[in-house]
Protein backbone atom coordinates (compact mmCIF):
# COMPACT_ATOMS: atom_id res chain seq x y z
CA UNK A 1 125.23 6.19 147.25
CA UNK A 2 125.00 2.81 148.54
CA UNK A 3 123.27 0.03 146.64
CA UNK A 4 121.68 -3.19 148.18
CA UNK A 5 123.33 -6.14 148.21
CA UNK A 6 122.10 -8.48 145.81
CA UNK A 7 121.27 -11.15 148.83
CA UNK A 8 119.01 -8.56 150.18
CA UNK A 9 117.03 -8.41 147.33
CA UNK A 10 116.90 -12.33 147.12
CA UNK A 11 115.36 -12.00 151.02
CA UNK A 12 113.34 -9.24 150.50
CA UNK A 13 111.55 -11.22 146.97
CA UNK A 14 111.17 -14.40 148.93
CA UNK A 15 109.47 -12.99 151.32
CA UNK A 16 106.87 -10.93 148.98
CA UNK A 17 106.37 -14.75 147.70
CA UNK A 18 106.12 -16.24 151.39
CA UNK A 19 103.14 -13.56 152.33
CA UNK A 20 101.36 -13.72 149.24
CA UNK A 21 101.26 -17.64 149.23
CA UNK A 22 99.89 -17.12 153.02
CA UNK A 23 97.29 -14.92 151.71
CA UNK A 24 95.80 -17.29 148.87
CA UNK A 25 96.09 -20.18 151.49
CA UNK A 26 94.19 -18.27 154.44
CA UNK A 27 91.74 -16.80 151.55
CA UNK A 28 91.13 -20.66 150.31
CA UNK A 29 90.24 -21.65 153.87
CA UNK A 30 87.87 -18.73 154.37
CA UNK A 31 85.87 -19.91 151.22
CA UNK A 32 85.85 -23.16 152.21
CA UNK A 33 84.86 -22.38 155.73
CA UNK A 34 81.84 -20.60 153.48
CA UNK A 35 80.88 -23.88 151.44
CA UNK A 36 80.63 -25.81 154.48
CA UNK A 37 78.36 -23.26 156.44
CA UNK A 38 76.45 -23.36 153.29
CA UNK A 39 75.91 -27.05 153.59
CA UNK A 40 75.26 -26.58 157.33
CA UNK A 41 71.74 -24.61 156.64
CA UNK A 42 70.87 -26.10 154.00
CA UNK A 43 70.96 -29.36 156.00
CA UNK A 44 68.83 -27.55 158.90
CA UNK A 45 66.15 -26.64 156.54
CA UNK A 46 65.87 -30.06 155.15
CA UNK A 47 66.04 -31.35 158.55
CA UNK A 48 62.90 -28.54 159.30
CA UNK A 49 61.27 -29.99 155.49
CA UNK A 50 61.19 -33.68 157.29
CA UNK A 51 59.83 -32.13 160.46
CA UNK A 52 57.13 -30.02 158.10
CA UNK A 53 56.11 -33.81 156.35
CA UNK A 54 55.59 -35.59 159.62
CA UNK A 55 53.04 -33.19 160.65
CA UNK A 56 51.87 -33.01 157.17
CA UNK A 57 51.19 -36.44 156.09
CA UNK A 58 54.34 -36.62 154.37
CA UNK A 59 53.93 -33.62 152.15
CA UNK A 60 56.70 -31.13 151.94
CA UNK A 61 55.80 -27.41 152.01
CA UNK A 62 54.95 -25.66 148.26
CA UNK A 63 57.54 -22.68 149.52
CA UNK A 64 60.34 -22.71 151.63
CA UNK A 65 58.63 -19.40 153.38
CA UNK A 66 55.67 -21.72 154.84
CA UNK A 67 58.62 -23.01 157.20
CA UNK A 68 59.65 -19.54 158.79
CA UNK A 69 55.96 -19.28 159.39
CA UNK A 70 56.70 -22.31 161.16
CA UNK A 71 59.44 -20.88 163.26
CA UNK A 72 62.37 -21.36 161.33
CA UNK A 73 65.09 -18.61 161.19
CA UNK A 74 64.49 -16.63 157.83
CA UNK A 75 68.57 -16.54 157.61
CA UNK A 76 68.74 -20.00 156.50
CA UNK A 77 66.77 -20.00 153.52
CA UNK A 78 68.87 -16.99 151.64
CA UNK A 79 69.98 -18.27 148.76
CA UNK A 80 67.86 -21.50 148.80
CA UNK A 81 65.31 -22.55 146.90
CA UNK A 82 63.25 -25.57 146.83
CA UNK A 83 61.36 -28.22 144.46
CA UNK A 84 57.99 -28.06 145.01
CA UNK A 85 55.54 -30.87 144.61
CA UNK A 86 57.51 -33.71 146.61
CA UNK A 87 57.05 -35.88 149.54
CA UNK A 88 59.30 -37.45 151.91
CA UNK A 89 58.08 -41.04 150.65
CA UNK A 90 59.85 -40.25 146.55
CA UNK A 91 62.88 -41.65 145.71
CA UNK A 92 66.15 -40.50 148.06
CA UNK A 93 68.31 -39.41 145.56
CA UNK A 94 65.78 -36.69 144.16
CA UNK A 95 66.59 -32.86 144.21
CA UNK A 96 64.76 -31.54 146.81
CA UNK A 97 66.91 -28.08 148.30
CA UNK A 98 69.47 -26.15 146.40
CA UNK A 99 71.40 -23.03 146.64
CA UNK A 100 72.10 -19.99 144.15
CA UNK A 101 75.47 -20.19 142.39
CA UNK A 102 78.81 -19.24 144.73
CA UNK A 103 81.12 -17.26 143.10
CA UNK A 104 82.76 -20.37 140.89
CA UNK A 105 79.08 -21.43 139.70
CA UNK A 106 78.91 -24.12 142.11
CA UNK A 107 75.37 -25.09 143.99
CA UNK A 108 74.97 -26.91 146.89
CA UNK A 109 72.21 -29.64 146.61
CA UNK A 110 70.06 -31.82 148.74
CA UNK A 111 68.80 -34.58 147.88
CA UNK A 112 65.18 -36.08 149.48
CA UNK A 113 67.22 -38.40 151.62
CA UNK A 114 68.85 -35.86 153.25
CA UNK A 115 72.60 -36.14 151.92
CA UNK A 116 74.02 -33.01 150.42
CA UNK A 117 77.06 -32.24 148.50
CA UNK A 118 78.49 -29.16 146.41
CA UNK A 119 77.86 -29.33 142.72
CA UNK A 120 79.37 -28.04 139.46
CA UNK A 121 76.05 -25.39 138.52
CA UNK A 122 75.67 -26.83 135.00
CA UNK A 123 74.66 -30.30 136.95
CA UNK A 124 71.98 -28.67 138.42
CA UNK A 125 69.30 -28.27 135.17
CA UNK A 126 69.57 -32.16 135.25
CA UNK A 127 68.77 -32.78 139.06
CA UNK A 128 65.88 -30.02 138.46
CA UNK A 129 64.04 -31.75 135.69
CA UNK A 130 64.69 -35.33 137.18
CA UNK A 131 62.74 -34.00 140.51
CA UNK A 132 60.40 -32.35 138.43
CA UNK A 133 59.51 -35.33 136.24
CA UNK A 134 58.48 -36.39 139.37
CA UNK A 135 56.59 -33.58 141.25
CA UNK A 136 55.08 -31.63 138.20
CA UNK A 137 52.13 -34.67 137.72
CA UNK A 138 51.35 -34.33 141.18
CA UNK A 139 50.72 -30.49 141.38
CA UNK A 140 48.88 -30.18 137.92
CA UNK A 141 49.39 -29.00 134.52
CA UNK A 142 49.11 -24.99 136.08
CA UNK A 143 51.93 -25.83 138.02
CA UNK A 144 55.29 -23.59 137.28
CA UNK A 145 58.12 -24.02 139.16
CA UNK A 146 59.62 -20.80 139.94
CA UNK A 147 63.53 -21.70 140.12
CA UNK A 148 66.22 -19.11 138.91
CA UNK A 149 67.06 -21.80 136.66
CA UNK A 150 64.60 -23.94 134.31
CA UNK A 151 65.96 -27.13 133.46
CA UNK A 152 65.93 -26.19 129.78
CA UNK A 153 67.91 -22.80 130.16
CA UNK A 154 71.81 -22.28 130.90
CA UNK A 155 72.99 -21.27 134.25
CA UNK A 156 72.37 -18.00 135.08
CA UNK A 157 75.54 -15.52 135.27
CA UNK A 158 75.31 -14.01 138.87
């Protein structure tokens, strides 16, 4: 019986090395890819939340769903959710659209000038009670905000 040469075996484990490293590259990419098409909508629906205050004397919309009613794709606002009780006159760097976890407990947020960025999750109870300081006078003291996470609770496991 003949047995490999030990140069072979060299080849053959660099190459198992090569293909997975290619793999975890190409798989980074992908999720990447995925972050920044995440950004992408939730850009267009805060581009479609300025459009909704124009008409609307500067008011944003008390649900996201008001804005498909509008005509915006339903697609874009999986995953998003948004902090009621603002206008497009409050301060720019206030939370105004932000996304359920990814799978590393990051969110993307949007501020109420319109820049967006991914976040760590456990910045996002901060940015939602710093909004809400704002918006919760304006809609009364009946007013609950219905976000997956309250700004006094941990970060949900998803």
């Amino acid at each position: 019986m003949k047995t490999i040469p030990r140069s072979l075996w060299w080849t053959i484990g660099l190459a198992v090395l090569v293909l997975v490293g290619i793999l975890n590259y190409k798989g980074r990419r992908i999720e990447r890819g995925e972050n920044t098409q995440r950004l992408f909508e939730a850009k267009q629906v805060t581009l479609a939340l300025k459009e909704w205050a124009i008409d609307h004397e500067g008011r944003y919309p008390e649900k996201l769903a008001d804005l498909v009613e509008a005509g915006l794709d339903p697609k874009l606002l999986d995953g998003l959710h948004l902090v009621p009780g603002l206008t497009d006159s409050d301060a720019g760097n206030l939370l105004l659209v932000y996304s359920d976890p990814n799978k590393d407990g990051d969110v993307i947020a949007i501020r109420n000038d319109g820049s967006g960025r991914q976040t760590r999750g456990e910045d996002l109870p901060a940015l939602l009670a710093e909004a809400q300081a704002i918006s919760a006078p304006r809609r009364g003291p009946a007013a609950s905000h219905t976000s997956p996470w309250s700004p006094t609770e941990a970060s949900p496991e998803k």
